[in-house]
C-alpha atoms as a PDB file:
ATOM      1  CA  UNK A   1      -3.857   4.397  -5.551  1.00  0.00           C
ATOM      2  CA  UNK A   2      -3.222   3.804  -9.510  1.00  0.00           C
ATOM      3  CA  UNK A   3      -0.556   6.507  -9.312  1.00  0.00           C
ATOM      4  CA  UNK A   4       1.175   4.369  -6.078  1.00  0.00           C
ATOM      5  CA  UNK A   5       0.889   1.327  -7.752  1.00  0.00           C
ATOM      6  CA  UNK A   6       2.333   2.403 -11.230  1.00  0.00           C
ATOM      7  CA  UNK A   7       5.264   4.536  -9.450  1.00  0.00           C
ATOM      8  CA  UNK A   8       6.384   2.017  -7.695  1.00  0.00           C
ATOM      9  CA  UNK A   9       6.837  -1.033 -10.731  1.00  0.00           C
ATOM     10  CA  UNK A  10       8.510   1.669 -12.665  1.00  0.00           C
ATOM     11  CA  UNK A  11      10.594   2.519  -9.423  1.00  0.00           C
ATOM     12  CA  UNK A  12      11.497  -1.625  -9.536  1.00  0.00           C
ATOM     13  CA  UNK A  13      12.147  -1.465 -13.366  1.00  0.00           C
ATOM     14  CA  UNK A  14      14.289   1.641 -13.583  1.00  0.00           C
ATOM     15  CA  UNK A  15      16.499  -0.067 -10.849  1.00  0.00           C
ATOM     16  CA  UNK A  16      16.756  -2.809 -12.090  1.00  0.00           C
ATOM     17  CA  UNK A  17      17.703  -1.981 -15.583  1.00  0.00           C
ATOM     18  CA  UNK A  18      19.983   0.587 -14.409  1.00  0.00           C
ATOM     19  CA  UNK A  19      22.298  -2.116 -13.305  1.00  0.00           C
ATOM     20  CA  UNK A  20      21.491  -4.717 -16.297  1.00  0.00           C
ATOM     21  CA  UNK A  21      25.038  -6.730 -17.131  1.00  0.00           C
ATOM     22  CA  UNK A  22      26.349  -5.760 -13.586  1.00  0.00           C
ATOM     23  CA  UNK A  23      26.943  -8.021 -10.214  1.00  0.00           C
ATOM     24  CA  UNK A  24      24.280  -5.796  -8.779  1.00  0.00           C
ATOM     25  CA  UNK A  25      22.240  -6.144 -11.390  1.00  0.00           C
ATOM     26  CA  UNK A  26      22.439 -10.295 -11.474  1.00  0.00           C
ATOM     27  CA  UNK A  27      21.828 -10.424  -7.598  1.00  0.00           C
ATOM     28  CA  UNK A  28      18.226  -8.138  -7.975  1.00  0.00           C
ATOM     29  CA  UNK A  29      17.384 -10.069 -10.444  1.00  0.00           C
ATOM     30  CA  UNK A  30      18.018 -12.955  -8.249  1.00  0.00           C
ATOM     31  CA  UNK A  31      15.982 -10.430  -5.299  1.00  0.00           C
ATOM     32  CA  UNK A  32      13.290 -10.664  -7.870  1.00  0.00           C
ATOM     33  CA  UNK A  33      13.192 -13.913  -8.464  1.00  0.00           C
ATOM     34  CA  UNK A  34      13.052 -14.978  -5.045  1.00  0.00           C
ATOM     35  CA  UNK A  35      10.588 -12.178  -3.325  1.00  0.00           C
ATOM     36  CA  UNK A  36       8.648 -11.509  -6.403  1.00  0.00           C
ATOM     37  CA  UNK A  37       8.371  -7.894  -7.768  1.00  0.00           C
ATOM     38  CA  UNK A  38       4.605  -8.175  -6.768  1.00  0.00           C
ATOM     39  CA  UNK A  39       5.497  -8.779  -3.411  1.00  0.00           C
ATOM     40  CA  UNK A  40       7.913  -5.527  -3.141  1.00  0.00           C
ATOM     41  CA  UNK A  41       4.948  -3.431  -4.863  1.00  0.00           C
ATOM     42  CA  UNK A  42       2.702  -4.769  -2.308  1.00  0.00           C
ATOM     43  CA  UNK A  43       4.462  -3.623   0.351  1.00  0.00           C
ATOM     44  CA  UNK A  44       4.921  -0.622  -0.474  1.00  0.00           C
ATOM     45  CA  UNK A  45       1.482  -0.309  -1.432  1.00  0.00           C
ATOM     46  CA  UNK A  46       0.646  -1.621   2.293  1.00  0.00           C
ATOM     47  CA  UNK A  47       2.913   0.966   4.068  1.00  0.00           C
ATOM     48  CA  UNK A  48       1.058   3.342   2.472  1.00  0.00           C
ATOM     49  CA  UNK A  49      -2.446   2.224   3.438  1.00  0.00           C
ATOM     50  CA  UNK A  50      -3.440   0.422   0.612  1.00  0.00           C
ATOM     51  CA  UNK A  51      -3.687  -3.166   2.027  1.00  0.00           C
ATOM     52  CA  UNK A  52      -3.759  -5.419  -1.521  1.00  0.00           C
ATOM     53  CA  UNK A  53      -2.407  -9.027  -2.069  1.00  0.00           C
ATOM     54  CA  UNK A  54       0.704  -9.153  -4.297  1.00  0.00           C
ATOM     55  CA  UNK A  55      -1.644 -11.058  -7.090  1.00  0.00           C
ATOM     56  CA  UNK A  56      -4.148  -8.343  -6.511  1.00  0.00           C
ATOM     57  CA  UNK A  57      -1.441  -5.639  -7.372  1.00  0.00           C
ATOM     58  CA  UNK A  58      -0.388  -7.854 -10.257  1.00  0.00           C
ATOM     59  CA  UNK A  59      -4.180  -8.063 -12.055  1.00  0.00           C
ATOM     60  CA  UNK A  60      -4.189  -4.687 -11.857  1.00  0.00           C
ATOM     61  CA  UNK A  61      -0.822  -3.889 -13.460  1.00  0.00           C
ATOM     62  CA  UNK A  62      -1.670  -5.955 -15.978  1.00  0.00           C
ATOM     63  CA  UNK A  63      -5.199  -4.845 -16.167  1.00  0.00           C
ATOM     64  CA  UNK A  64      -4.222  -1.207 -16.994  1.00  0.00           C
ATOM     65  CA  UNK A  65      -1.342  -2.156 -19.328  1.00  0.00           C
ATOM     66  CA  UNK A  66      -3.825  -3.933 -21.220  1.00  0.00           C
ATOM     67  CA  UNK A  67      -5.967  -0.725 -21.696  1.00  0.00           C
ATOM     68  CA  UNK A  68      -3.167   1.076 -22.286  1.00  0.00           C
ATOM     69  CA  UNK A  69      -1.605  -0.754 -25.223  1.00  0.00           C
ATOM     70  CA  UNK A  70      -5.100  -1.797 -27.099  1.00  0.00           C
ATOM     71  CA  UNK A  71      -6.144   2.130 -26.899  1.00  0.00           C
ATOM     72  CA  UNK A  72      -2.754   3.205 -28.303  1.00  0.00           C
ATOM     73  CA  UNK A  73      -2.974   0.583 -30.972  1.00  0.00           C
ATOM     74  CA  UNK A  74      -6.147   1.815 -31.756  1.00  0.00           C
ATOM     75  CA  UNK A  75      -5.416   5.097 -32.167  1.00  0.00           C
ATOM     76  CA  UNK A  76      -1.718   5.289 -32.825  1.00  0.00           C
ATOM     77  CA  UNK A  77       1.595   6.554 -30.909  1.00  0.00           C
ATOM     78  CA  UNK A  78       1.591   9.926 -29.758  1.00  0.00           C
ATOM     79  CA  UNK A  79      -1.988  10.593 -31.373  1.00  0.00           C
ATOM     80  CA  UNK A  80      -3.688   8.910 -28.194  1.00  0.00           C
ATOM     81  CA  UNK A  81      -1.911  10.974 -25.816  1.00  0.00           C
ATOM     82  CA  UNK A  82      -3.936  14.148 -27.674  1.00  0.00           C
ATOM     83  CA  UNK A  83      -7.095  11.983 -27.508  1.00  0.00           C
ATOM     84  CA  UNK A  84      -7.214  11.406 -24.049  1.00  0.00           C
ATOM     85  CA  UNK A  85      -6.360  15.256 -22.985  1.00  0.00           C
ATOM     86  CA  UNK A  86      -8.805  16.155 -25.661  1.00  0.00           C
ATOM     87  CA  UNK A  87     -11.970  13.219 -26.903  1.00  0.00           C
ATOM     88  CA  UNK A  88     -13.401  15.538 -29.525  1.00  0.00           C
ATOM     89  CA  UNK A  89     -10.351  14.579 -31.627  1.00  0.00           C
ATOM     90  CA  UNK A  90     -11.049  11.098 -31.966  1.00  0.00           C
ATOM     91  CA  UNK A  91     -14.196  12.353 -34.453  1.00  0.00           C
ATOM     92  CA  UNK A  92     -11.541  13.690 -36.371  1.00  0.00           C
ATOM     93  CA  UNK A  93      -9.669  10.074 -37.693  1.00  0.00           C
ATOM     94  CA  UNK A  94     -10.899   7.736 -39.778  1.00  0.00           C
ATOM     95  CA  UNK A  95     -11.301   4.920 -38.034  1.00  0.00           C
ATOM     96  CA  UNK A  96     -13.774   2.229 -38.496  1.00  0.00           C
ATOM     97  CA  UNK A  97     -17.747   2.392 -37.255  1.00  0.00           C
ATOM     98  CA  UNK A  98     -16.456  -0.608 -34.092  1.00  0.00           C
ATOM     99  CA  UNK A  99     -13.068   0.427 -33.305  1.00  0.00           C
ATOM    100  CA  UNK A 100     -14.640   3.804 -32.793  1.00  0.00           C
ATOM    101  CA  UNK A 101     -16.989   2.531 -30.643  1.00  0.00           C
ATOM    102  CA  UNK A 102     -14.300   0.548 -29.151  1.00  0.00           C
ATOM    103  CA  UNK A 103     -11.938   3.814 -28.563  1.00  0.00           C
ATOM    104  CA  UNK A 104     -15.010   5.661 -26.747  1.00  0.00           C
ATOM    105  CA  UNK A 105     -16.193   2.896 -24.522  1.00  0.00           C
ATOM    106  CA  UNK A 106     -11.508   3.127 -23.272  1.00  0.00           C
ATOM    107  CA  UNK A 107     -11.722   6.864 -23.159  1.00  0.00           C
ATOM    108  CA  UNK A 108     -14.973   6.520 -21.426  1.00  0.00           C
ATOM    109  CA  UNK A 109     -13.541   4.005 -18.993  1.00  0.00           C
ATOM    110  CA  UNK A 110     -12.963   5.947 -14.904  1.00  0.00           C
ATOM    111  CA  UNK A 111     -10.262   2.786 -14.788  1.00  0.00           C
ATOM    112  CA  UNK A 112      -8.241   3.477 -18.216  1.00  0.00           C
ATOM    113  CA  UNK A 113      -5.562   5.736 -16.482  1.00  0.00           C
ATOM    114  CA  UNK A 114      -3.870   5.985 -19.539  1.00  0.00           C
ATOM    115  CA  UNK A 115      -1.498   8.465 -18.932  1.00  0.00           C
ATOM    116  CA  UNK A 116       0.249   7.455 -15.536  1.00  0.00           C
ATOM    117  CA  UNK A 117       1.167   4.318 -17.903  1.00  0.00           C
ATOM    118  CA  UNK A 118       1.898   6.621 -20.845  1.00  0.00           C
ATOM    119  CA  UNK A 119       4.698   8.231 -18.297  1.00  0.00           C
ATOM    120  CA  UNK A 120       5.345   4.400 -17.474  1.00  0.00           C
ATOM    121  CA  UNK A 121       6.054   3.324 -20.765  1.00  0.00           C
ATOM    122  CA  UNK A 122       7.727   6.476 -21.934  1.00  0.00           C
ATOM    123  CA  UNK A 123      10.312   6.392 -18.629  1.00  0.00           C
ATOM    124  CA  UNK A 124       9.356   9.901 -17.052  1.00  0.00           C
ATOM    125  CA  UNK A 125       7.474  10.781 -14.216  1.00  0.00           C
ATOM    126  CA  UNK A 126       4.697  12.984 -15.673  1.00  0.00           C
ATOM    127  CA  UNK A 127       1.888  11.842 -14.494  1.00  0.00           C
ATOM    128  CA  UNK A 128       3.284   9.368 -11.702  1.00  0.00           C
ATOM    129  CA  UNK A 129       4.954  10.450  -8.188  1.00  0.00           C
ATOM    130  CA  UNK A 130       8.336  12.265  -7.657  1.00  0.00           C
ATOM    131  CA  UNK A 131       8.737   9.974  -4.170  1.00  0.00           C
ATOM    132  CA  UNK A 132      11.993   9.900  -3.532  1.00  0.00           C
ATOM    133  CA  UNK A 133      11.184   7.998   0.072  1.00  0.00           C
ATOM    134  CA  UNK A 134       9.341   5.239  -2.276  1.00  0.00           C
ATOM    135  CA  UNK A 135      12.253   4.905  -4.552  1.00  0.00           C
ATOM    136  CA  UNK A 136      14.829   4.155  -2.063  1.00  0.00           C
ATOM    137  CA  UNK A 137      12.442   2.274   0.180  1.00  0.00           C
ATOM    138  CA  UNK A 138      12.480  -0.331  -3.091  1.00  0.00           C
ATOM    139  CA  UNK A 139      15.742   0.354  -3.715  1.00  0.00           C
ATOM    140  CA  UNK A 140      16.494  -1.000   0.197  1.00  0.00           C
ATOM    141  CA  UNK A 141      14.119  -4.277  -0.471  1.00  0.00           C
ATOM    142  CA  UNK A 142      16.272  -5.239  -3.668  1.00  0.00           C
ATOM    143  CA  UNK A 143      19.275  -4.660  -2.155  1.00  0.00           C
ATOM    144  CA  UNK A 144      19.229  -5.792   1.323  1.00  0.00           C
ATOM    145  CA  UNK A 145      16.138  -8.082   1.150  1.00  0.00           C
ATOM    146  CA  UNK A 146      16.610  -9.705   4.517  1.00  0.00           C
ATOM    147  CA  UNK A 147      17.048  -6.080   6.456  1.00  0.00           C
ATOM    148  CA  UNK A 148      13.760  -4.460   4.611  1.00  0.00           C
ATOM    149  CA  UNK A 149      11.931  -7.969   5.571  1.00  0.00           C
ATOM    150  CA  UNK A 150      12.742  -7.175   9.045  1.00  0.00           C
ATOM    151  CA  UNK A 151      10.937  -3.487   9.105  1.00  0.00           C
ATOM    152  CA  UNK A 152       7.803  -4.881   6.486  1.00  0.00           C
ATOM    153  CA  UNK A 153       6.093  -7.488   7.291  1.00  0.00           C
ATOM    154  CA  UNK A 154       2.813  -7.852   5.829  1.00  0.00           C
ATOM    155  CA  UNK A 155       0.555 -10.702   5.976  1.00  0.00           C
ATOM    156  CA  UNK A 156      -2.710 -11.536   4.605  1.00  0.00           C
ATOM    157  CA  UNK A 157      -4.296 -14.467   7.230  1.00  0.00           C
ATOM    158  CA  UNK A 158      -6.944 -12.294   8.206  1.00  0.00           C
ATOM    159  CA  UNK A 159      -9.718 -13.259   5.343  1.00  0.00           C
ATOM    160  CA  UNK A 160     -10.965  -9.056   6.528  1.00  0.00           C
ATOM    161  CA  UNK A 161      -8.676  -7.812   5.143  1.00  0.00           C
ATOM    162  CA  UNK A 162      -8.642  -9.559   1.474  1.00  0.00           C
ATOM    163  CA  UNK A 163     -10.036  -8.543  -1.452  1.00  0.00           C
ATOM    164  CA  UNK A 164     -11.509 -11.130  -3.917  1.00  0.00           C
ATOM    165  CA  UNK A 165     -10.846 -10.887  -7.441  1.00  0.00           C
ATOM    166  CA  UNK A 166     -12.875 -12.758 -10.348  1.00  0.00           C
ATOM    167  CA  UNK A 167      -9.872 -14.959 -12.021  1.00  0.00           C
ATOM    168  CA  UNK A 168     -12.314 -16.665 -14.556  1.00  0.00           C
ATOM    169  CA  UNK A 169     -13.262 -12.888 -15.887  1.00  0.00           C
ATOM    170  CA  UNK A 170     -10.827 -12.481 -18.854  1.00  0.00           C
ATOM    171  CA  UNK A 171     -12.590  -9.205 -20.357  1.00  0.00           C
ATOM    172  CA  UNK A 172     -10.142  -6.207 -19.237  1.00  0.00           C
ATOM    173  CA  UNK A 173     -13.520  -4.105 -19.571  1.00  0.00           C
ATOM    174  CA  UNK A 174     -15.131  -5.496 -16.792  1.00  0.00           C
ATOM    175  CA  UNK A 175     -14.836  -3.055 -13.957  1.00  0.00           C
ATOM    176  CA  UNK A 176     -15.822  -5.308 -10.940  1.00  0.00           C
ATOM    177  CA  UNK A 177     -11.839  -5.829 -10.760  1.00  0.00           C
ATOM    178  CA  UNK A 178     -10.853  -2.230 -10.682  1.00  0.00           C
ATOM    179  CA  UNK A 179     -13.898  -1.395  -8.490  1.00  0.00           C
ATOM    180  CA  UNK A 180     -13.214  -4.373  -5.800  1.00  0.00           C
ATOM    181  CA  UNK A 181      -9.337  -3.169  -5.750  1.00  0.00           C
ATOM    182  CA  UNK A 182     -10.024   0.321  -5.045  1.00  0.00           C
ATOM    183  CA  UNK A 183     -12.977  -0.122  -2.943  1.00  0.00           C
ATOM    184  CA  UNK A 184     -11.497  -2.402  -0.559  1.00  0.00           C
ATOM    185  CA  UNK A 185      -8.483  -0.467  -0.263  1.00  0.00           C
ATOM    186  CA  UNK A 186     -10.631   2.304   0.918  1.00  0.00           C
ATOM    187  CA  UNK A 187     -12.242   0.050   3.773  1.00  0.00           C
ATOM    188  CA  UNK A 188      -9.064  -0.506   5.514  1.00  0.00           C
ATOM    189  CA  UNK A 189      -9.804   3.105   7.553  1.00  0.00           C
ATOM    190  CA  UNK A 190     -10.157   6.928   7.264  1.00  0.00           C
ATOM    191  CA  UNK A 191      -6.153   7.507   7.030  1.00  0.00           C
ATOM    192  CA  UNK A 192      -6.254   5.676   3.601  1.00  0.00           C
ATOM    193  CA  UNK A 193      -8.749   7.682   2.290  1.00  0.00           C
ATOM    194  CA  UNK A 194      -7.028  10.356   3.279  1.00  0.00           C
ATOM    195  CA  UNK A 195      -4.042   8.886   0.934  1.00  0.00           C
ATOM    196  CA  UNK A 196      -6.053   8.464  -1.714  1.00  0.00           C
ATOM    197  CA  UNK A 197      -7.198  12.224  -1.256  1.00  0.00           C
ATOM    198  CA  UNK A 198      -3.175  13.164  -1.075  1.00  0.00           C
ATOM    199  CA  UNK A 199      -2.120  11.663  -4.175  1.00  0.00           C
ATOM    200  CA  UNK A 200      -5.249  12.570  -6.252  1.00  0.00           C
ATOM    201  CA  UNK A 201      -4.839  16.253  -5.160  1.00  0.00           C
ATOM    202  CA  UNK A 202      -1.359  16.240  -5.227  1.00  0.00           C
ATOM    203  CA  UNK A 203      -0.482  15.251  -8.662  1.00  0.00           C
ATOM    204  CA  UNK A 204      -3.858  15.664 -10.828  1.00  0.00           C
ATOM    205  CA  UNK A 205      -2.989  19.304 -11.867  1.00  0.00           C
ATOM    206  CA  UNK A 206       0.517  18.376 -12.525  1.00  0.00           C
ATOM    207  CA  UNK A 207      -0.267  15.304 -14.389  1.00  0.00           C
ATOM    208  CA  UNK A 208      -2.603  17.322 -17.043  1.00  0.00           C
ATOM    209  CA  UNK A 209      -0.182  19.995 -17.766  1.00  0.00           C
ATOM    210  CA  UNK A 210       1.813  17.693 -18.848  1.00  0.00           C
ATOM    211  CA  UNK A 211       0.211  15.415 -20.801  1.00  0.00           C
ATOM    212  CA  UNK A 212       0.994  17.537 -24.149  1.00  0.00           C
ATOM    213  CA  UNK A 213       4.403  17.330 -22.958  1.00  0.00           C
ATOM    214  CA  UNK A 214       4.825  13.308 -22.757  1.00  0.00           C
ATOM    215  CA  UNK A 215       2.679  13.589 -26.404  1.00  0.00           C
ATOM    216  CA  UNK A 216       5.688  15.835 -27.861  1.00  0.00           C
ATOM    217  CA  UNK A 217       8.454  13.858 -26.136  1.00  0.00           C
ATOM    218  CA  UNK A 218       6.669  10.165 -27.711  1.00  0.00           C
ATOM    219  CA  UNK A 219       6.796  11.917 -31.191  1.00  0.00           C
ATOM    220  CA  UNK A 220       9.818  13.544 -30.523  1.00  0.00           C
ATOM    221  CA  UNK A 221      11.499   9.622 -29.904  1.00  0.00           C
ATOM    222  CA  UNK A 222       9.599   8.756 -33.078  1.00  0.00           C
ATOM    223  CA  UNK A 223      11.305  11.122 -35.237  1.00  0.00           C
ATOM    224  CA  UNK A 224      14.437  10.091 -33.613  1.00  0.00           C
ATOM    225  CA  UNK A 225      14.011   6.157 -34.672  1.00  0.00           C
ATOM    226  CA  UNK A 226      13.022   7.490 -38.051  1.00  0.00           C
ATOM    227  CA  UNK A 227      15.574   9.831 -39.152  1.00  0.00           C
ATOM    228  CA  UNK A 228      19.655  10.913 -37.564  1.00  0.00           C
ATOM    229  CA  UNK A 229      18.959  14.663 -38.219  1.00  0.00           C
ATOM    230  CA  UNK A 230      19.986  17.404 -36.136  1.00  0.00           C
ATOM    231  CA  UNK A 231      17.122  18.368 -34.841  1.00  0.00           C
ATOM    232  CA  UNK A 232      16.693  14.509 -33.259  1.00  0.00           C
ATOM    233  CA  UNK A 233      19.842  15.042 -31.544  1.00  0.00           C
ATOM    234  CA  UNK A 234      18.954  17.678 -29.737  1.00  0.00           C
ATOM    235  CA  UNK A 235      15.690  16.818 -28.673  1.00  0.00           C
ATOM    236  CA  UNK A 236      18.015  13.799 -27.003  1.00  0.00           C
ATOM    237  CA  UNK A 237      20.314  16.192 -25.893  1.00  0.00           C
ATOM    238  CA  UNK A 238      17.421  17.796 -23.925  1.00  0.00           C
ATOM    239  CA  UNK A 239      16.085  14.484 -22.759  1.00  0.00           C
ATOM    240  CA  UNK A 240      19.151  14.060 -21.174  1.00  0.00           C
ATOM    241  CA  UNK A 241      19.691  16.835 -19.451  1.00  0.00           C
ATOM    242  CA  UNK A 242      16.192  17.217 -18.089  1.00  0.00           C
ATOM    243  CA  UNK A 243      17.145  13.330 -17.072  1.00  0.00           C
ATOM    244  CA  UNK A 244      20.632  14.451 -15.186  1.00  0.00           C
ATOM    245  CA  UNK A 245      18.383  17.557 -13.682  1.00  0.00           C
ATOM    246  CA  UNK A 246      15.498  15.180 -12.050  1.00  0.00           C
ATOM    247  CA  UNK A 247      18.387  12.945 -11.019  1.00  0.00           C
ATOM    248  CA  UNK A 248      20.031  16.044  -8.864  1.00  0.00           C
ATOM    249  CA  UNK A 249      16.629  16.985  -7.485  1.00  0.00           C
ATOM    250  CA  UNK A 250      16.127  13.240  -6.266  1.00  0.00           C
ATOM    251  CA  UNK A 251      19.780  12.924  -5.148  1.00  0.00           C
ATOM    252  CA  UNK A 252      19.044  16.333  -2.778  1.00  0.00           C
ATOM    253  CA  UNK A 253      15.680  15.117  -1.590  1.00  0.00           C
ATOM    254  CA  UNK A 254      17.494  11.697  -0.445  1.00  0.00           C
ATOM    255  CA  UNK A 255      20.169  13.491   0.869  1.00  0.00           C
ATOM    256  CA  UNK A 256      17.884  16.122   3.419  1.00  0.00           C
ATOM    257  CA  UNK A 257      15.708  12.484   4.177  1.00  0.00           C
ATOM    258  CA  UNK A 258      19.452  10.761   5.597  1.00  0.00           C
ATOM    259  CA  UNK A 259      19.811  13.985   7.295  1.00  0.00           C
ATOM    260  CA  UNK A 260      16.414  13.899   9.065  1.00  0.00           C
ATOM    261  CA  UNK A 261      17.021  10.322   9.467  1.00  0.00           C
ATOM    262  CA  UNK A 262      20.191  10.669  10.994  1.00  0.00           C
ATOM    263  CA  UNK A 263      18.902  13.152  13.480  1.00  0.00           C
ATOM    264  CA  UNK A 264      15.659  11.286  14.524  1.00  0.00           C
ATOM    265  CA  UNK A 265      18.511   8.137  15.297  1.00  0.00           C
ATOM    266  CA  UNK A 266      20.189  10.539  17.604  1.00  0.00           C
ATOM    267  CA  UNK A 267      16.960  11.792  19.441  1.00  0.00           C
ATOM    268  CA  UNK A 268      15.878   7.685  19.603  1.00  0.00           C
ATOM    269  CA  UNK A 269      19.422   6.829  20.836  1.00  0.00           C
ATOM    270  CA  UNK A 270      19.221   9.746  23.722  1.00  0.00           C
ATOM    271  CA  UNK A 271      15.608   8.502  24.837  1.00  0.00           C
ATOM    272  CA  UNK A 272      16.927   5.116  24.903  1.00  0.00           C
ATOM    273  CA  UNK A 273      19.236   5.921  27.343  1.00  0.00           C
ATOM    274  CA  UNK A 274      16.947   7.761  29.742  1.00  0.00           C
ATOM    275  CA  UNK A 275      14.472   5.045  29.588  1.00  0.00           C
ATOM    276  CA  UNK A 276      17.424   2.660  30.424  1.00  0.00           C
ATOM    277  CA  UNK A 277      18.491   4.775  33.267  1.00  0.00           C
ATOM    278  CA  UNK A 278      14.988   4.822  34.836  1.00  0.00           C
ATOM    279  CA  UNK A 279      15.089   1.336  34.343  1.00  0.00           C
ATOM    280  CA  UNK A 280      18.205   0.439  36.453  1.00  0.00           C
ATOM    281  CA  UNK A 281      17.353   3.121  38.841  1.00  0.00           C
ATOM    282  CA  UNK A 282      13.671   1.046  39.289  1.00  0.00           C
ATOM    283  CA  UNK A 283      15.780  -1.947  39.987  1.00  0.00           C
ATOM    284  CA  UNK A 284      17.933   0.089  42.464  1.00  0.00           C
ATOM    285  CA  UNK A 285      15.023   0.831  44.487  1.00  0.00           C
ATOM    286  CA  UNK A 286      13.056  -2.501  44.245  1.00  0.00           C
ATOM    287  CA  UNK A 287      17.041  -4.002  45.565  1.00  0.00           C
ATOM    288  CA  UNK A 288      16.791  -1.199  48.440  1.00  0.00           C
ATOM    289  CA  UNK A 289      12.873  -2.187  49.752  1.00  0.00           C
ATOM    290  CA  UNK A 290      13.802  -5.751  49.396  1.00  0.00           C
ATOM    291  CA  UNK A 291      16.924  -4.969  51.920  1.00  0.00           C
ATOM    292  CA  UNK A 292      14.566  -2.924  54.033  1.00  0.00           C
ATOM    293  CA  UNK A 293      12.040  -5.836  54.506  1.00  0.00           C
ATOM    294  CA  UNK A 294      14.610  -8.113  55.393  1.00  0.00           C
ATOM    295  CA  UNK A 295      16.235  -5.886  58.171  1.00  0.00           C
ATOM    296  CA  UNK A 296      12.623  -5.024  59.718  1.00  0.00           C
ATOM    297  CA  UNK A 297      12.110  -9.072  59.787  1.00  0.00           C
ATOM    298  CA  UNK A 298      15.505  -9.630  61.375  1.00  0.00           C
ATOM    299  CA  UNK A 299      14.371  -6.520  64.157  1.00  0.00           C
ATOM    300  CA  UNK A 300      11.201  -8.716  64.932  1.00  0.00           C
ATOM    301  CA  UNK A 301      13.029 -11.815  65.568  1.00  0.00           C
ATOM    302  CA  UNK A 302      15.598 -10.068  67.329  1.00  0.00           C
ATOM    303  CA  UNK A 303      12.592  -8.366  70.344  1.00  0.00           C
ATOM    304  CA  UNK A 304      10.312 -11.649  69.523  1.00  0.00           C
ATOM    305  CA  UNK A 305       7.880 -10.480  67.456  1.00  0.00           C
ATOM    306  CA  UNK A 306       7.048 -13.267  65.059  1.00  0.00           C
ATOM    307  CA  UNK A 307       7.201 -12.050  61.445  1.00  0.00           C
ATOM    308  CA  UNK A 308       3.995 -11.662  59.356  1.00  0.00           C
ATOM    309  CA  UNK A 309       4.092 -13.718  56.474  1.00  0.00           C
ATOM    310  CA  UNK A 310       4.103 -11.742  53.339  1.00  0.00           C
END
C-alpha cells in the first residue's frame, strides 16, 4: 500500500513539473489547486482497494517523508541507503551514544520504508511501481478533471468505512498512525488483501536489488554538484539514457493498453447494439399482444359476449 501511495505523488509531481512554465503546466497547477493532489492520490488509492481519506493519504506522505529525511540527516546522503540494505554498518560511524540509538530505533521501524522514498526523492522508480495504467489514470484527472470525476467517484459518508487518525499525536514514531492506515485498508475485503499481497510480491525482490543501485546513482549526483569532470558527465549521460529507455518502455506499455482499450470499446459498442435490438424487438411484441387483445375484445362484442375486464 506504501509502494501505491508513494508511486502515485511522484506520478502527480513528475507531471506536473514536466510541464512547469507551460499553459499546461499553469492549468494543473490550477487542477491542483482546485481538486487537491490528496484527493487525486486518494482515488487512485481507492480504485485500487485501498479505501483512505485524502487527509489520511496526506499524514502518511508526510509521515514517511519525515522518517525519511531525519534518518538521512542522521546518517548522511548516500551512506543511509548502505545502512538500510545492510544495519551492521551503522556500528561502523561515529556517531553519537543518542543519535545512534536514534538511527536503530528508524532502521528498526516496519513503517520507515525508506527506500520507496529514497527512489521518490532521487526521481527513479527503484523501489516504487512501473504502472503505466496509474500514471496515465493521474495524468487523465489533471488534465480532464471533470471527465475522470465522472468515472471516480469516491465518497466517504459511510463512518464504516473511515479510518481515524490521532491529529494531536505529533511524534512521527508513534505507529498507531501507520498501523490504523494499513489495517483499515485491509478491512475493506479479501480482494485488497490480495493487492497488498500483489504489490509486496511483485516488487520486493526488485526493490532490494536495487537499492545499491539508487546508493551509487545519489553519490554519483553528489560528485556531479561537486566537481565538472568527465567522469560526472557521463554518469549524466547514462542517467539520461536509462531516462529516454524507461520513457520508451512506458510509451509501448500505454500504447498496447489504447489498443486493448480500443478493442474492448468495439466489443461494448457491438453488445450495445444487440441488447438494443432485443429491446425494440420486446416492444414489437408487447405492440403485437396489445393489438391481439384488442381484436379478441372487439370479436366478443361483435357475437355478444361481454368482455372480461382485465
Amino acid at each position: 500500500m506504501v509502494k501505491l501511495l508513494v508511486s502515485a505523488v511522484s506520478y502527480i509531481d513528475e507531471d506536473v513539473d514536466a510541464d512547469h512554465g507551460t499553459s499546461s503546466g499553469r492549468r494543473k497547477h490550477a487542477v491542483l489547486k482546485r481538486m487537491g493532489k490528496w484527493k487525486l492520490v486518494s482515488s487512485a488509492m481507492t480504485e485500487r482497494g485501498f479505501a483512505v481519506s485524502p487527509q489520511q493519504c496526506e499524514d502518511k506522505f508526510n509521515d514517511l517523508n519525515k522518517r525519511y529525511k531525519r534518518l538521512t540527516e542522521i546518517l548522511g546522503r548516500g551512506r543511509a541507503c548502505q545502512i538500510v540494505e545492510k544495519p551492521e554498518l551503522l556500528e561502523q560511524l561515529s556517531l553519537s551514544g543518542k543519535l545512534r540509538e536514534e538511527a536503530k530505533k528508524h532502521l528498526n521501524s516496519k513503517h520507515l520504508h525508506y527506500e520507496e522514498m529514497c527512489s521518490y526523492h532521487n526521481r527513479n522508480r527503484y523501489c516504487l511501481l512501473d504502472d503505466p495504467v496509474l500514471q496515465r489514470s493521474l495524468r487523465m484527472a489533471l488534465r480532464a478533471p471533470a471527465e475522470q470525476g465522472k468515472q471516480c467517484l469516491f465518497g466517504y459518508d459511510d463512518e464504516d468505512d473511515q479510518m481515524l487518525l490521532s491529529d494531536d499525536d505529533d511524534d512521527y514514531e508513534d505507529d498507531e498512525l501507520n498501523d490504523d492506515l494499513e489495517a483499515g485498508a485491509e478491512d475493506h475485503g479479501p480482494h485488497r488483501v490480495h493487492a497488498t499481497e500483489k504489490l509486496k510480491h511483485d516488487h520486493e525482490g526488485h526493490c532490494g536489488s536495487h537499492l545499491s543501485e539508487v546508493a551509487a546513482i545519489d553519490m554519483n549526483r553528489m560528485n556531479f554538484e561537486g566537481s565538472g569532470g568527465p567522469s560526472s558527465e557521463k554518469n549524466l549521460s547514462y542517467m539520461r539514457v536509462q531516462i529516454e529507455r524507461q520513457r520508451l518502455k512506458i510509451k509501448s506499455q500505454m500504447l498496447r493498453i489504447e489498443q486493448r482499450h480500443f478493442k474492448w470499446l468495439k466489443f461494448s459498442k457491438e453488445k450495445d447494439r444487440e441488447l438494443q435490438k432485443m429491446k425494440l424487438e420486446n416492444e414489437r411484441m408487447a405492440l403485437e399482444n396489445e393489438r391481439l387483445e384488442l381484436e379478441l375484445k372487439l370479436k366478443e362484442i361483435e357475437i355478444g359476449i361481454k368482455p372480461k375486464r382485465i
